[in-house]
N, C-alpha and C. Protein backbone atom coordinates (compact mmCIF):
# COMPACT_ATOMS: atom_id res chain seq x y z
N UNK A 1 0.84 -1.17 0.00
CA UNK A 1 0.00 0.00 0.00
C UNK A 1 0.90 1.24 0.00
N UNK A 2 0.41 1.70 -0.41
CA UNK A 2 1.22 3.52 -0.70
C UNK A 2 1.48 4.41 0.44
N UNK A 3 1.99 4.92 0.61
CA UNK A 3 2.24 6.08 1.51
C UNK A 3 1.07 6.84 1.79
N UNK A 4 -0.11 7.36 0.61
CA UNK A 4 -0.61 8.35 0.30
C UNK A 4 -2.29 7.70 1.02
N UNK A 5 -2.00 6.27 0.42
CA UNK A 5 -3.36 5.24 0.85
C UNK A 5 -3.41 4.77 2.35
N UNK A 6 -2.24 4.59 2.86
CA UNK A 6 -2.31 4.57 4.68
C UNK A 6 -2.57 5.95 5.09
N UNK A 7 -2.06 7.30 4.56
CA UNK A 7 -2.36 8.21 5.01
C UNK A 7 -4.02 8.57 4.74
N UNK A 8 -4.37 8.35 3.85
CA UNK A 8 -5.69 8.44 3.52
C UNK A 8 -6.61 7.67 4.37
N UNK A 9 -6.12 6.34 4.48
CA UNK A 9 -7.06 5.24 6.22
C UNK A 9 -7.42 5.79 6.83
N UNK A 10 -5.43 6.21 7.39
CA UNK A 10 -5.42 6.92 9.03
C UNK A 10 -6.21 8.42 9.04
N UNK A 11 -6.15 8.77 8.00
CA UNK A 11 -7.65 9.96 7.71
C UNK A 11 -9.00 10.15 8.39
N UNK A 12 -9.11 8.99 7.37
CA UNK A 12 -10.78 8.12 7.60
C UNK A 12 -11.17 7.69 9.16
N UNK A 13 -9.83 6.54 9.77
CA UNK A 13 -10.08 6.02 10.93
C UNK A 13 -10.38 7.41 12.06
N UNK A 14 -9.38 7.67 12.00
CA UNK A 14 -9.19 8.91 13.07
C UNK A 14 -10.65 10.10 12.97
N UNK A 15 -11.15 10.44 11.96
CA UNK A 15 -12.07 11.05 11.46
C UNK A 15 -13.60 10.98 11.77
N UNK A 16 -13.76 9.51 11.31
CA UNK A 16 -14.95 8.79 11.00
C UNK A 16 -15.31 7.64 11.94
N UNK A 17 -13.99 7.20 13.12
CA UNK A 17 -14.09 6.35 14.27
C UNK A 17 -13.83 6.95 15.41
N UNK A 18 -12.30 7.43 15.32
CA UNK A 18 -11.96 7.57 16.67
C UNK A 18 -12.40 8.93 17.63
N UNK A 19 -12.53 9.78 16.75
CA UNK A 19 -12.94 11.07 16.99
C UNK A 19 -13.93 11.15 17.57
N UNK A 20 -15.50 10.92 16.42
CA UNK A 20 -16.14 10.92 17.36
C UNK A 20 -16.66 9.85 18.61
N UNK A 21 -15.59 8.40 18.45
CA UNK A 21 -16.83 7.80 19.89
C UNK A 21 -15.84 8.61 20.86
N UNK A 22 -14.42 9.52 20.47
CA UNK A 22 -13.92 9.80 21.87
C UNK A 22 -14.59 11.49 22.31
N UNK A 23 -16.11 11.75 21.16
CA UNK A 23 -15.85 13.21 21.61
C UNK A 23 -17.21 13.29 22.66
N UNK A 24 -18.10 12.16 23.29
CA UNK A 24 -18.66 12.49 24.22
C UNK A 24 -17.98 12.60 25.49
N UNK A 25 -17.41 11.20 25.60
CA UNK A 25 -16.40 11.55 27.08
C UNK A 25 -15.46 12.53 27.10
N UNK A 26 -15.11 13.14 26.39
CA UNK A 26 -14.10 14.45 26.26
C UNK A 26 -14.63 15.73 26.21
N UNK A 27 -16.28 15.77 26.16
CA UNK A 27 -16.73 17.21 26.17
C UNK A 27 -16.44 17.91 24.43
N UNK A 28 -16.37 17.27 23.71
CA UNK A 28 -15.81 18.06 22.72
C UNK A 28 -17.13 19.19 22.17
N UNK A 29 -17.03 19.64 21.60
CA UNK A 29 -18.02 20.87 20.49
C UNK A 29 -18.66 20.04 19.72
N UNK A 30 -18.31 18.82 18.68
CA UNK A 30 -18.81 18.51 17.86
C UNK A 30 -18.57 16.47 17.95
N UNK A 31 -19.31 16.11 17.39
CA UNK A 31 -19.47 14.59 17.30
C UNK A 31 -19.32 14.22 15.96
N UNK A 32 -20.05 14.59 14.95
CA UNK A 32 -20.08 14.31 13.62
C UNK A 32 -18.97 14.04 13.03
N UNK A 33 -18.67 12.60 12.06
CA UNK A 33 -17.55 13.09 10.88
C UNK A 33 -16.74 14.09 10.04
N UNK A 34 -18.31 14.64 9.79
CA UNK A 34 -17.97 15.80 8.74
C UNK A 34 -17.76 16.98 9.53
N UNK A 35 -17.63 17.23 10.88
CA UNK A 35 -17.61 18.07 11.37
C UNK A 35 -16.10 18.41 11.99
N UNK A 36 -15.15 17.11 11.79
CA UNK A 36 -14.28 16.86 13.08
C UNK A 36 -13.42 16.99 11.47
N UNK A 37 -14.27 16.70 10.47
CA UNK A 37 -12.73 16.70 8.81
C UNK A 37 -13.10 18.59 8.25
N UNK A 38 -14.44 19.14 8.90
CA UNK A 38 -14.20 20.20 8.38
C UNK A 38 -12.95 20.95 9.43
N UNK A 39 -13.24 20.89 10.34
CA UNK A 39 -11.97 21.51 11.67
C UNK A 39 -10.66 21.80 11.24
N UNK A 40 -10.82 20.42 10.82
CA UNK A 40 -9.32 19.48 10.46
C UNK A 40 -8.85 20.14 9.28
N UNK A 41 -9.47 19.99 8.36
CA UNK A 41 -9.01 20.11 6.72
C UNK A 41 -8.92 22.18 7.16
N UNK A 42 -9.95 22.73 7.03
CA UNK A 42 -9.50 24.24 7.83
C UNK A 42 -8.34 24.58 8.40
N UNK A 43 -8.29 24.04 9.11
CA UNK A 43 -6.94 24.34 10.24
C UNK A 43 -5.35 24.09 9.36
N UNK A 44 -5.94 22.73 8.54
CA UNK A 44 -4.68 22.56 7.51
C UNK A 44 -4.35 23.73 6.42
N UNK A 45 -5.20 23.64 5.58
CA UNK A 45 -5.31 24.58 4.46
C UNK A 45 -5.19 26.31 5.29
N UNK A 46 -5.70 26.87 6.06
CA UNK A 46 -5.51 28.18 6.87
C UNK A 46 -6.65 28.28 6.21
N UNK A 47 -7.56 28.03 5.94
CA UNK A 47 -9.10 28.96 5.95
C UNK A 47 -10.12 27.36 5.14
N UNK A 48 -10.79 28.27 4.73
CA UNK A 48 -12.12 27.22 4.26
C UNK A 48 -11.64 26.44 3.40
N UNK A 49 -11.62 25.05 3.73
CA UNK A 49 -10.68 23.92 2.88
C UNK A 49 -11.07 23.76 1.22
N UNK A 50 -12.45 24.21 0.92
CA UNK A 50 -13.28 24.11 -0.05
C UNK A 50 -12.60 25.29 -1.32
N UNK A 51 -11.70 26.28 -0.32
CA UNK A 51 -11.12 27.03 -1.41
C UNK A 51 -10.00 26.89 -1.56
N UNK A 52 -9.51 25.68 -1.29
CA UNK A 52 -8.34 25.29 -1.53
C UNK A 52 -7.79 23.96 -2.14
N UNK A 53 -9.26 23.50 -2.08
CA UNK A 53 -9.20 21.98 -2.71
C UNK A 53 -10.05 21.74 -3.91
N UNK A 54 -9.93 20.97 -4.88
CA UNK A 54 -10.88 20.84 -6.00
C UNK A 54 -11.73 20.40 -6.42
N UNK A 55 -11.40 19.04 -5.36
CA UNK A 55 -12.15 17.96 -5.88
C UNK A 55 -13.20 17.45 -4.63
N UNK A 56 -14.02 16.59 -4.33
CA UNK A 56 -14.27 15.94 -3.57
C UNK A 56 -14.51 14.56 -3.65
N UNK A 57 -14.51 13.50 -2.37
CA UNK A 57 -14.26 13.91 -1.57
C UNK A 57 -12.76 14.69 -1.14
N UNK A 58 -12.77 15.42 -0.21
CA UNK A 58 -11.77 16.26 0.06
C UNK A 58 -10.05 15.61 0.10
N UNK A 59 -10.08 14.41 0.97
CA UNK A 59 -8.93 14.04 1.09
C UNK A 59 -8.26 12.99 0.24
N UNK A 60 -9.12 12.72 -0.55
CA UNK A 60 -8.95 12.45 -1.99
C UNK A 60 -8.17 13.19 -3.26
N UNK A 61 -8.47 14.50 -3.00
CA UNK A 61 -7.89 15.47 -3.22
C UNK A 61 -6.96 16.55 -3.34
N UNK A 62 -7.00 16.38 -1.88
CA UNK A 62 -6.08 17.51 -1.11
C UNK A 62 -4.82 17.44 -1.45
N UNK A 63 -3.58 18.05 -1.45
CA UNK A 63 -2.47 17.78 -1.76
C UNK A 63 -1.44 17.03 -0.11
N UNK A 64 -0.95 15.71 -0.78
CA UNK A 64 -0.60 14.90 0.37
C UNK A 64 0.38 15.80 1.76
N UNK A 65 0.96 16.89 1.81
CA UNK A 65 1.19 17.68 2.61
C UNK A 65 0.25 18.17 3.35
N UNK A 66 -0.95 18.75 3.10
CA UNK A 66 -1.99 19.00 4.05
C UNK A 66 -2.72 18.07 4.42
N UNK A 67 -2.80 17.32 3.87
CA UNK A 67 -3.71 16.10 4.52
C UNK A 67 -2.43 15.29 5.73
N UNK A 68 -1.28 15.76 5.60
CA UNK A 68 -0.58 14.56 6.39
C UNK A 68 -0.44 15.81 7.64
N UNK A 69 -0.71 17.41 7.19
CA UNK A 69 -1.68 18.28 8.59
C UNK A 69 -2.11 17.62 9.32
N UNK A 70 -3.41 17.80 8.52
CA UNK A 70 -5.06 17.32 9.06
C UNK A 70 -4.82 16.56 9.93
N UNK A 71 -3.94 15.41 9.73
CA UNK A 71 -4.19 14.08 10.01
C UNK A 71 -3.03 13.93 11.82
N UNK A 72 -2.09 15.02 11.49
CA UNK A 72 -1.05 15.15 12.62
C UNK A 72 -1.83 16.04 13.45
N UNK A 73 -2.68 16.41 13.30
CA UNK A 73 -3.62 17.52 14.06
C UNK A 73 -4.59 16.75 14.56
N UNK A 74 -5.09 16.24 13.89
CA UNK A 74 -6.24 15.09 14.91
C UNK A 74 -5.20 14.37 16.06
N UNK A 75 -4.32 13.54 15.37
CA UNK A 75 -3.38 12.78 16.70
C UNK A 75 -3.20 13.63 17.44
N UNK A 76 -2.84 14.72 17.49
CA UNK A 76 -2.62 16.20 17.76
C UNK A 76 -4.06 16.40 19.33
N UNK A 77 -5.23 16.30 18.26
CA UNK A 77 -6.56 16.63 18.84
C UNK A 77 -6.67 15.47 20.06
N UNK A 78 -6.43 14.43 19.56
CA UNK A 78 -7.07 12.55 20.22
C UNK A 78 -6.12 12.73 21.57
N UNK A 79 -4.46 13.15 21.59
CA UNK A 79 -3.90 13.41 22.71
C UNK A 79 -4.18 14.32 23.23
N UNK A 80 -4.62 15.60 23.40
CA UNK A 80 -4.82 16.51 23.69
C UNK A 80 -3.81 17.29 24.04
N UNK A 81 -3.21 17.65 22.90
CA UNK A 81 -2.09 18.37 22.83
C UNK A 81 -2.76 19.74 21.71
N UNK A 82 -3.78 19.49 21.41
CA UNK A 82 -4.13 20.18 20.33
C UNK A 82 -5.41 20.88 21.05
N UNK A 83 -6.43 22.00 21.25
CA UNK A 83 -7.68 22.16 21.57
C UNK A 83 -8.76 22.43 20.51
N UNK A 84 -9.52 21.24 20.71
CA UNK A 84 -10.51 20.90 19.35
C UNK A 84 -11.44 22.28 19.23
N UNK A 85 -12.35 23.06 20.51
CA UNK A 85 -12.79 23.96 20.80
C UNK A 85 -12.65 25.01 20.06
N UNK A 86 -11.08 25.24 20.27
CA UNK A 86 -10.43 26.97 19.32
C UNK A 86 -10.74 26.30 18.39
N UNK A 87 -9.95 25.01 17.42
CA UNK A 87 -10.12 24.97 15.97
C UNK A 87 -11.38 25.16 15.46
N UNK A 88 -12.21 24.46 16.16
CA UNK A 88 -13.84 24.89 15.81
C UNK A 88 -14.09 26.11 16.12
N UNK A 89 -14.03 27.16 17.05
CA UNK A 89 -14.31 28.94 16.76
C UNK A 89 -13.34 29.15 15.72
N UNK A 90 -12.41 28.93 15.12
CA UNK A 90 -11.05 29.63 13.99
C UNK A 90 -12.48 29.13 12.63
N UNK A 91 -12.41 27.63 12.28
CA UNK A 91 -12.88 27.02 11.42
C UNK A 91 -14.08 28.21 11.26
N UNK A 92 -15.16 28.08 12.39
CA UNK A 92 -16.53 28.77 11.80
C UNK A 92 -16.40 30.01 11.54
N UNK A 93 -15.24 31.09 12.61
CA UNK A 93 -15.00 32.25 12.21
C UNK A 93 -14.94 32.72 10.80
N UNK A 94 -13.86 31.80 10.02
CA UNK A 94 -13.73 31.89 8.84
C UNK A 94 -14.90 31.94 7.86
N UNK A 95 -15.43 30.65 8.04
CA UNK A 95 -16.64 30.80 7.84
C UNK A 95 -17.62 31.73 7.43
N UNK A 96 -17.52 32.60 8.51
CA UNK A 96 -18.67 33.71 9.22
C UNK A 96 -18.67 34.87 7.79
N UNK A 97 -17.07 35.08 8.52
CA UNK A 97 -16.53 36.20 7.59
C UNK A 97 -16.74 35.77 6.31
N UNK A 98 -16.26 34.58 5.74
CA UNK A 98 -16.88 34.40 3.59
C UNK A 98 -18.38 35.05 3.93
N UNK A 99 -18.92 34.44 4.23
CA UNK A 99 -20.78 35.00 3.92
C UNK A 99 -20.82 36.07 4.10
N UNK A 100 -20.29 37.10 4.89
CA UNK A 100 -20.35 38.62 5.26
C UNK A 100 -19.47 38.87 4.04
N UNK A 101 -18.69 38.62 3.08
CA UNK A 101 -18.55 39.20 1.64
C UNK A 101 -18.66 38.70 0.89
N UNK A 102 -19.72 37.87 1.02
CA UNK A 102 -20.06 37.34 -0.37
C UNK A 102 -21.57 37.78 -1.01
């Protein structure tokens, strides 16, 4: 298997398993998949991942440097060396602000 295809797993696993069954006992902001890869993919790219990527799905896409971010940022998140909280106010901030000029 490829470099690019374990990184892409450990994506998925961390994303779509581990995240959220660990985000009730941890208090986290958010539970959802898509909620814990929008954080993620944001925080990588520095703003809304959607303007920085082309294709979907996203990490399919993404260029293998930010996704191997994303992905050091969740391990990042899962130890708690990282605070999931801020990335989610940064992520939606961004957010906020596109719709206020668009």
């Amino acid at each position: 298997m490829s470099d690019r295809a374990s990184l892409e797993r450990r994506w998925l696993d961390l994303t779509k398993r581990i995240l959220p069954g660990a985000a009730v006992e941890r208090g986290w902001p958010v539970r959802d998949d898509h909620c814990f890869q929008r954080i993620l993919l944001d925080a990588a790219c520095g703003g809304i991942w959607y303007d920085h990527v082309a294709g979907r799905p996203a990490y399919a896409h993404i260029d293998e440097a930010k996704l191997a971010a994303a992905t050091a940022l969740a391990e990042r998140v899962l130890a708690g060396t990282a605070d999931l909280g801020d990335l989610n106010r940064r992520s939606l901030d961004w957010r906020r602000r596109r719709r206020r000029t668009a």
